[in-house]
Protein backbone atom coordinates (compact mmCIF):
# COMPACT_ATOMS: atom_id res chain seq x y z
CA UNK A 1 0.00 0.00 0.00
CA UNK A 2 2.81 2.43 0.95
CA UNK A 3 5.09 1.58 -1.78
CA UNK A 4 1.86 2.08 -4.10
CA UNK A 5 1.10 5.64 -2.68
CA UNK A 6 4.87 6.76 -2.69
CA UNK A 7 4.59 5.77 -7.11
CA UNK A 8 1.27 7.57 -7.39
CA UNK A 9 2.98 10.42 -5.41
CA UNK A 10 5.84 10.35 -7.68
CA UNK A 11 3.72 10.10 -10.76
CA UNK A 12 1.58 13.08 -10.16
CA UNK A 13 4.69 15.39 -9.41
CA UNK A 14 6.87 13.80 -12.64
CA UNK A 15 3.17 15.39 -14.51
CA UNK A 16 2.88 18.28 -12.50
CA UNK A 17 6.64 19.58 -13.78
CA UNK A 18 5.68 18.32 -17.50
CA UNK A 19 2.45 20.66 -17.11
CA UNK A 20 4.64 23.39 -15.90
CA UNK A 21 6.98 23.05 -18.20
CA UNK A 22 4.70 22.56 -21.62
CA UNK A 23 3.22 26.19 -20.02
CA UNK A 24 6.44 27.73 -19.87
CA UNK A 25 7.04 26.66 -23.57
CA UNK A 26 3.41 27.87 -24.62
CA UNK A 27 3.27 31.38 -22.68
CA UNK A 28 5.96 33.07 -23.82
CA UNK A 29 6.92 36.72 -23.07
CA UNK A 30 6.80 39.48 -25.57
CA UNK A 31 9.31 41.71 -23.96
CA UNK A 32 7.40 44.45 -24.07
CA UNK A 33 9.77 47.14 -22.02
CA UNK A 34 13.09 45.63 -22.71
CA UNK A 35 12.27 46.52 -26.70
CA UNK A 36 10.40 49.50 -26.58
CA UNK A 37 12.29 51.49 -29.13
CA UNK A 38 12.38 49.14 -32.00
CA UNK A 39 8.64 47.90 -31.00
CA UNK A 40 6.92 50.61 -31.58
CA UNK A 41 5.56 52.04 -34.56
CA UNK A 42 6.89 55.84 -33.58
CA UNK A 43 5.62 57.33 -37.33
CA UNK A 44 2.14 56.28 -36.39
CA UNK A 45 1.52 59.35 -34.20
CA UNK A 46 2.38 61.93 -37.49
CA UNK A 47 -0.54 59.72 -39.52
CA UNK A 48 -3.47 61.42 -38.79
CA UNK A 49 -1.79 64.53 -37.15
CA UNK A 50 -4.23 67.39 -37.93
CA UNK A 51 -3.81 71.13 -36.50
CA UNK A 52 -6.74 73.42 -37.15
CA UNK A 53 -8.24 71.66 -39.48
CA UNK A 54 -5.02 71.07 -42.02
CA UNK A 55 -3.75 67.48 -42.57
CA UNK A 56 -5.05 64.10 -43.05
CA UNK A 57 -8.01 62.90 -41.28
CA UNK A 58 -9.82 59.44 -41.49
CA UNK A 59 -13.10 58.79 -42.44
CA UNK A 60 -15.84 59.77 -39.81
CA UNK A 61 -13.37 62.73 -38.58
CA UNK A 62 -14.70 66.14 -37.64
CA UNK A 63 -15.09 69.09 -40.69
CA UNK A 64 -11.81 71.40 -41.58
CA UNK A 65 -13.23 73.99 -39.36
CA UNK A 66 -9.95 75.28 -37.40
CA UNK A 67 -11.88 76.52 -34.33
CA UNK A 68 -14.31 75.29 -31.97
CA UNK A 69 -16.01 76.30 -28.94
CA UNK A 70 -16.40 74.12 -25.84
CA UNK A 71 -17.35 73.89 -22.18
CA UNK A 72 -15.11 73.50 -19.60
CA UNK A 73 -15.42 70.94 -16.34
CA UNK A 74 -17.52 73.97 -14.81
CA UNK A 75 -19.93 74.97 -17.87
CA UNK A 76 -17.72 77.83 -18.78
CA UNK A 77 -17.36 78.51 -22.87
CA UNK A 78 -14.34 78.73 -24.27
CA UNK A 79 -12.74 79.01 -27.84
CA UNK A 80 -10.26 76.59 -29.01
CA UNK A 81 -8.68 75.17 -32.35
CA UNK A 82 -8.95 71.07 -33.35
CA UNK A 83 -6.40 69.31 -32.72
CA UNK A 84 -5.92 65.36 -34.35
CA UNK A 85 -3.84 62.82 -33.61
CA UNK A 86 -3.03 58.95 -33.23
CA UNK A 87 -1.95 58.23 -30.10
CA UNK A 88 -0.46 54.62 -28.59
CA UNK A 89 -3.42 53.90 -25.76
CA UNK A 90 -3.66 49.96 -25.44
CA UNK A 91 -2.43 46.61 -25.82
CA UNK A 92 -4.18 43.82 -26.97
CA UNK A 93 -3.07 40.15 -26.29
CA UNK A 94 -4.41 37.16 -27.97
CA UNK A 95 -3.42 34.18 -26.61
CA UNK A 96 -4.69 30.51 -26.66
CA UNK A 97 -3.82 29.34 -23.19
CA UNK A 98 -6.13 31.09 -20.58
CA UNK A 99 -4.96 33.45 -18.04
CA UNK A 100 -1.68 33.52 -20.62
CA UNK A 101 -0.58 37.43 -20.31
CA UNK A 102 3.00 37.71 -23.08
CA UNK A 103 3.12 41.44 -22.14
CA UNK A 104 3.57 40.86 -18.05
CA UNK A 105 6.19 38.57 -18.97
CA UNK A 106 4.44 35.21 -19.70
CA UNK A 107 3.05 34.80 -16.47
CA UNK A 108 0.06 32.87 -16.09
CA UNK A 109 -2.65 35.05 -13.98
CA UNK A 110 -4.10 31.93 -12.40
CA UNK A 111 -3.32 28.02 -12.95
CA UNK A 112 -6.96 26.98 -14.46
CA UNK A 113 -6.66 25.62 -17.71
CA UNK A 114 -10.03 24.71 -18.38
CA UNK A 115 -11.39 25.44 -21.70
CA UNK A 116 -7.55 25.97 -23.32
CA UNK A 117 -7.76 28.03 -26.31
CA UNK A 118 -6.90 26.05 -29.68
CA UNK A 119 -5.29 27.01 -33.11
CA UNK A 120 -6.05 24.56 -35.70
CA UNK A 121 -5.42 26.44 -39.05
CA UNK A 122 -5.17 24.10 -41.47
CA UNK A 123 -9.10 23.54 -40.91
CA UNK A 124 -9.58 27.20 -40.17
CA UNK A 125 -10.75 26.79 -36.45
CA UNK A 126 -9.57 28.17 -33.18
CA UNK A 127 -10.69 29.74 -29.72
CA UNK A 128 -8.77 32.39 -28.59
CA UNK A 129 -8.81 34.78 -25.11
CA UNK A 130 -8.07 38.44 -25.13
CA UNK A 131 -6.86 40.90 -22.84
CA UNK A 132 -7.13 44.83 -22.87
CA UNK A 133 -4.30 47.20 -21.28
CA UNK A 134 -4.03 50.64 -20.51
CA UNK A 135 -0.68 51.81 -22.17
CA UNK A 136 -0.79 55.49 -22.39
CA UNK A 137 3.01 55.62 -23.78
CA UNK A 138 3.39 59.25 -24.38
CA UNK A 139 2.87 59.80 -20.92
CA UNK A 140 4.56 56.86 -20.06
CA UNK A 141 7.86 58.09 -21.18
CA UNK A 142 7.32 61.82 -20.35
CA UNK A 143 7.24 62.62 -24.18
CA UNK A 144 4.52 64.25 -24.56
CA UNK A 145 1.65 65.34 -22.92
CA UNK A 146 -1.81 66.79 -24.28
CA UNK A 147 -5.07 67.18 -22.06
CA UNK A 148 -7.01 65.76 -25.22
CA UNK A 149 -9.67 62.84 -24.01
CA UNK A 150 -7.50 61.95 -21.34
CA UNK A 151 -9.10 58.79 -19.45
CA UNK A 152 -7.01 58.93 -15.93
CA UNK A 153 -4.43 56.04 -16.78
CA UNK A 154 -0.87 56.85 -16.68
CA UNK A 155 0.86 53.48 -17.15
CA UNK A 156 0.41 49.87 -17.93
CA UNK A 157 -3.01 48.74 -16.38
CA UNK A 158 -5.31 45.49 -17.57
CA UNK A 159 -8.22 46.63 -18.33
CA UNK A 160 -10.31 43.82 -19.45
CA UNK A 161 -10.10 39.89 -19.28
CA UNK A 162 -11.93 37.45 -21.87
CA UNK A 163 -11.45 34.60 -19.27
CA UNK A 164 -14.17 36.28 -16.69
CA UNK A 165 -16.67 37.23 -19.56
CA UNK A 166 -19.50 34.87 -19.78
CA UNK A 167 -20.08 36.04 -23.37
CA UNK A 168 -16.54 35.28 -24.76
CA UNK A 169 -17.52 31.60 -24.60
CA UNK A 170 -21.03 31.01 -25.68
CA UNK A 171 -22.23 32.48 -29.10
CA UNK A 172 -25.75 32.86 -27.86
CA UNK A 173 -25.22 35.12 -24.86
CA UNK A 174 -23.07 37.04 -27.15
CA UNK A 175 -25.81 37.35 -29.57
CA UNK A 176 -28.07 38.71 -26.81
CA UNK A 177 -25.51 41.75 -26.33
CA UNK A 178 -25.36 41.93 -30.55
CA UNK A 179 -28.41 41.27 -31.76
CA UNK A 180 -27.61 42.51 -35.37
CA UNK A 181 -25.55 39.79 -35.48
CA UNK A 182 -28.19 37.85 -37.45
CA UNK A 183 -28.43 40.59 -40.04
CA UNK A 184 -24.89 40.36 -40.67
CA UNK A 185 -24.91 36.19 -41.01
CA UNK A 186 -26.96 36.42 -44.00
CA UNK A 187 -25.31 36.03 -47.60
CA UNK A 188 -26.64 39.51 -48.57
CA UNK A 189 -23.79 40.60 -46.26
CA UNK A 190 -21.38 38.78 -48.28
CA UNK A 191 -20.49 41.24 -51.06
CA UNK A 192 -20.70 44.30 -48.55
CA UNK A 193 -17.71 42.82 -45.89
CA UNK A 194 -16.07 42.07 -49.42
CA UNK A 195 -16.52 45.51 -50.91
CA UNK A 196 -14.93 46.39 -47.25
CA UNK A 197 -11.68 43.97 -47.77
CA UNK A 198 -10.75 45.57 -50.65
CA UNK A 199 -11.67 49.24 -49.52
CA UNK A 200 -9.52 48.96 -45.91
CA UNK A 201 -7.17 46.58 -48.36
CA UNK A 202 -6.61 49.81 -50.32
CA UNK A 203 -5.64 52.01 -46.31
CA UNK A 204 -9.11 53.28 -45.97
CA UNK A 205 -11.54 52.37 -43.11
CA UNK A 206 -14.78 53.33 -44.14
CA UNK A 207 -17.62 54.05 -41.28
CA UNK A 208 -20.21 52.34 -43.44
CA UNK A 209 -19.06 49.17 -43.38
CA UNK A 210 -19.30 49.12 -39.32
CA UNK A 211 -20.38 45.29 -39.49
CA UNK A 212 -17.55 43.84 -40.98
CA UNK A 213 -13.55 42.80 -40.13
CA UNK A 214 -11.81 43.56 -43.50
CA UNK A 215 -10.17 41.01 -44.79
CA UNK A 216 -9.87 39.16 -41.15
CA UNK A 217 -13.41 36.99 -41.41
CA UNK A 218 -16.40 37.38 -39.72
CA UNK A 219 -16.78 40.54 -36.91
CA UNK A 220 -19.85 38.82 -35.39
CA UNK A 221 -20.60 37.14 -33.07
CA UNK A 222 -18.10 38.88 -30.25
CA UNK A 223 -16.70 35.67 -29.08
CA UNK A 224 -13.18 33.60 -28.81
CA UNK A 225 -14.11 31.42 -31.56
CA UNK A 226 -13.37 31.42 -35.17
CA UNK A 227 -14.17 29.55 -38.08
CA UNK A 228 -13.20 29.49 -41.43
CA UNK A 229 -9.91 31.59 -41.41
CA UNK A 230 -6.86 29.66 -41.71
CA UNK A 231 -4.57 32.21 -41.45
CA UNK A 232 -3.51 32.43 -37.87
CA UNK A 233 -2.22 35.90 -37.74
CA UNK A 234 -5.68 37.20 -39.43
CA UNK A 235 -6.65 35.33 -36.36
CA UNK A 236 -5.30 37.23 -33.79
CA UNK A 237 -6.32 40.40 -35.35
CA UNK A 238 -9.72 39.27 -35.72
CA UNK A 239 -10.12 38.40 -32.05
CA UNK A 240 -8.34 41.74 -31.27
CA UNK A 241 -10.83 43.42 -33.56
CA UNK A 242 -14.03 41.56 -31.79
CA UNK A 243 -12.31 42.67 -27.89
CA UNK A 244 -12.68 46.62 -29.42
CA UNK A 245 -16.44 45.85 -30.60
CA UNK A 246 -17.22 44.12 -27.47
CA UNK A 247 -16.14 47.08 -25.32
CA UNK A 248 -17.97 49.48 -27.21
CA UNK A 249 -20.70 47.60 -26.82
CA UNK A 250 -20.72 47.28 -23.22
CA UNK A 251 -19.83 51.05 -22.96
CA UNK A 252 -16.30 50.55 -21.73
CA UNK A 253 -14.75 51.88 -24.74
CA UNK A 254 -15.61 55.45 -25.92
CA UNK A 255 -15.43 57.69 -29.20
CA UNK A 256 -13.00 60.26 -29.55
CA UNK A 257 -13.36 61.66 -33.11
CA UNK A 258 -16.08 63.46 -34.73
CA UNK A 259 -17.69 66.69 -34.77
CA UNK A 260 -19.45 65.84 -31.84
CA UNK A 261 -16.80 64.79 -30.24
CA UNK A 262 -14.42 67.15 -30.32
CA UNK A 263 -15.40 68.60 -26.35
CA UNK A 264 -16.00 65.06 -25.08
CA UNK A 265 -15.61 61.94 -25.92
CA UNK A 266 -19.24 60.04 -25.96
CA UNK A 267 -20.32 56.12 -25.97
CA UNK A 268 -19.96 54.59 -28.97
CA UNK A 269 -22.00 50.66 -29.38
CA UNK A 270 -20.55 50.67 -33.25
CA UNK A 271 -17.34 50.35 -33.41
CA UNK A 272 -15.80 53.50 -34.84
CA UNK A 273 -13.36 51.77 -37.23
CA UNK A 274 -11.31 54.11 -38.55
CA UNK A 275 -10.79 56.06 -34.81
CA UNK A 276 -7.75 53.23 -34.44
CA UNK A 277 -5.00 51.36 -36.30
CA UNK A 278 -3.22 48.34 -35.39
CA UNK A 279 0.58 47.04 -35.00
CA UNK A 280 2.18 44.32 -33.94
CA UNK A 281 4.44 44.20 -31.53
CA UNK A 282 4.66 40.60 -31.03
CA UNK A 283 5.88 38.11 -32.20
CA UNK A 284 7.81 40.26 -34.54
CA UNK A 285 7.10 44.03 -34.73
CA UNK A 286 5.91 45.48 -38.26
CA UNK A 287 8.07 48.50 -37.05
CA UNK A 288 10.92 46.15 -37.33
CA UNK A 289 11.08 45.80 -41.31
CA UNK A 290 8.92 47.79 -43.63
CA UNK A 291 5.88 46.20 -44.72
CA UNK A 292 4.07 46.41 -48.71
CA UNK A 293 1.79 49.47 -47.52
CA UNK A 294 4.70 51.15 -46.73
CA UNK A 295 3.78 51.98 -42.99
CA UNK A 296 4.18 50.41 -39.91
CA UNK A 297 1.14 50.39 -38.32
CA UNK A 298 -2.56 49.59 -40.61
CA UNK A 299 -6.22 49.83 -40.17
CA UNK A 300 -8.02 46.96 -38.63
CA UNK A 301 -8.73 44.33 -41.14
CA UNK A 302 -6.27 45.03 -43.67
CA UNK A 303 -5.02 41.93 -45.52
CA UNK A 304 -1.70 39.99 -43.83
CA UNK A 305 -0.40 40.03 -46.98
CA UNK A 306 0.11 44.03 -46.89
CA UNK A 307 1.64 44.28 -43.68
CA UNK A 308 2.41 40.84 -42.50
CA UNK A 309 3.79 38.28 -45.75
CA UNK A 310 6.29 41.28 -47.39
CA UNK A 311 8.97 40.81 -44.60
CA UNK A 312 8.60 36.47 -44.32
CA UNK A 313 5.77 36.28 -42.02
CA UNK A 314 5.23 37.24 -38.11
CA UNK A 315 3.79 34.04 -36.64
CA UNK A 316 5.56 30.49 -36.98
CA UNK A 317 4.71 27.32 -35.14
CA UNK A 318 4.83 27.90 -31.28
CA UNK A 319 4.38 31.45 -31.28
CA UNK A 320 0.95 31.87 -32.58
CA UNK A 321 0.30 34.38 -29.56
CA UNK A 322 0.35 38.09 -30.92
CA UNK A 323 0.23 41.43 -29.08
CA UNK A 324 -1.06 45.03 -30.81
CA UNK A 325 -0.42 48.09 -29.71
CA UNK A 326 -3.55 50.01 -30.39
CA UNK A 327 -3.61 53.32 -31.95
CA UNK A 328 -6.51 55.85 -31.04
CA UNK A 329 -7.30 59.13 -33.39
CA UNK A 330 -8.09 61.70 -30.80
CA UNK A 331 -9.79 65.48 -32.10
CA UNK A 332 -9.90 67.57 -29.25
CA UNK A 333 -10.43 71.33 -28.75
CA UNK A 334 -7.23 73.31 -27.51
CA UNK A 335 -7.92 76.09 -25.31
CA UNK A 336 -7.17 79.59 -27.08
CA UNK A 337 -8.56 81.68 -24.57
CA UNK A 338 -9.77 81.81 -21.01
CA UNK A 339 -12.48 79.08 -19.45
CA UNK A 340 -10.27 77.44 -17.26
């Protein structure tokens, strides 16, 4: 008997370590602050740089009116001129192993493994988990600072966890939060997400297209699951693309361009798509070689093979896992006189 617990003792410990270790090999970490500088996509922020109404704006941005006139935190008016910008505000992780987290190092947050996320592109299927990070670099770094839509965060924070969302893991509660879902199942919706491949395909994010991913697959329903894309980095972005839908669904993610949005920010339940731009930062960084668009960060959905096949792929077996740094467009109303 004692020999017989002492080997079932011995057993469970020999694949306790083999657990730990196949973790270790699975969560990796994306050095996120040890590679900082060559990480980061640092022409981003001149992209959509706008002042008084002269330069480049997306689609959905405010008019070319220089000035505006707000209220301040007390109801006083003041004048002002726009202001327009990209700035670095999140991360996004997609990983396959719950509680995974690449950018804290590849810790795991808890050690249930329960419902492990898969990658099985060959037959275009996978489950994925997402997580959502404050990472407000400008101020980070003491670079820059502008009081445009600031939110409160200062430095790295997580935000927002797939693992404790009920909806992440069952289509039909997700449906009940996206509803329209249906509408956007049907084949009539067919030729309008592929009218809005070829558009984003082409660096434009139009507002119309709302229900769609680009060239990514299917926005709906905001879950972990995917099915019918074999490419596993349109994966990741896809999944990163349903977190930001999901949020601004549930109200935890806001709009910051816009006409009426130039004094305050306002919730936003469709995603506006063109208000951000992705780029990797992990497994390999598009800032790290230059891509066939010719930039090094892209709007959500664009095709991998503009920003992702030019420079011999970012993703190769074992490192499926991808972080984004997300890029916000900000319009905001700079003070020209007194209100303060």
């Amino acid at each position: 008997m004692l020999i017989n617990l002492i080997a079932t003792f011995s057993l469970a410990i020999s694949l306790s370590a083999t657990a730990n270790t196949q973790v270790d090999n699975i969560c990796k970490d994306a050095e996120v602050w040890t590679k900082i500088v060559d990480q980061i996509c640092w022409s981003c922020f001149t992209e959509g740089f706008s002042l008084m109404g002269i330069g480049k704006k997306p689609d959905g941005a405010s008019s070319n009116d220089p000035f505006c006139l707000c209220n301040d935190n007390l109801g006083v008016p003041y004048a002002g001129t726009k202001l327009s910008y990209f700035a670095p505000m999140r991360l996004i992780e997609t990983v396959r192993l719950p509680w995974c987290s690449p950018t804290l190092g590849g810790i795991t947050l808890q050690d249930d493994y329960i419902g492990m996320g898969t990658v099985n592109a060959s037959k275009g299927k996978g489950f994925w988990n997402s997580h959502y990070f404050a990472f407000p670099l400008m101020e980070m770094l003491e670079i820059l600072y502008i009081d445009c839509h600031q939110d409160g965060y200062v430095d790295l924070d997580l935000m927002y966890l797939s693992e404790v969302d009920p909806t992440w893991n069952n289509d039909l509660l997700a449906l009940m939060l996206s509803p329209e879902a249906i509408l956007f199942a049907t084949p009539l919706a067919e030729p309008w997400c592929a009218t809005d491949c070829a558009l984003i395909s082409a660096d434009s994010a139009p507002e119309s297209t709302f229900g769609c991913a680009g060239c990514d697959g299917h926005l709906y329903p905001f879950t972990g699951s995917i099915i019918g894309q074999k490419d596993n980095v349109a994966q990741s972005s896809l999944i990163a693309q349903r977190m930001i839908s999901s949020l601004h669904r549930k109200g935890l993610a806001k709009k910051t361009m816009g006409d009426d949005n130039v004094c305050e920010a306002s919730i936003a339940p469709f995603t506006p798509r063109s208000q951000y731009k992705f780029s990797m930062i992990y497994p390999r960084a598009e800032a790290s070689a230059a891509t066939a668009n010719g930039s090094c960060c892209h709007p959500m959905g664009q095709s991998t093979n503009l920003w992702c096949l030019p420079v011999g792929g970012r993703m190769r077996p074992g490192m499926e896992d991808a972080v984004y740094m997300l890029w916000q467009f900000k319009e905001c109303c700079l003070t020209l006189g007194s209100g303060d």
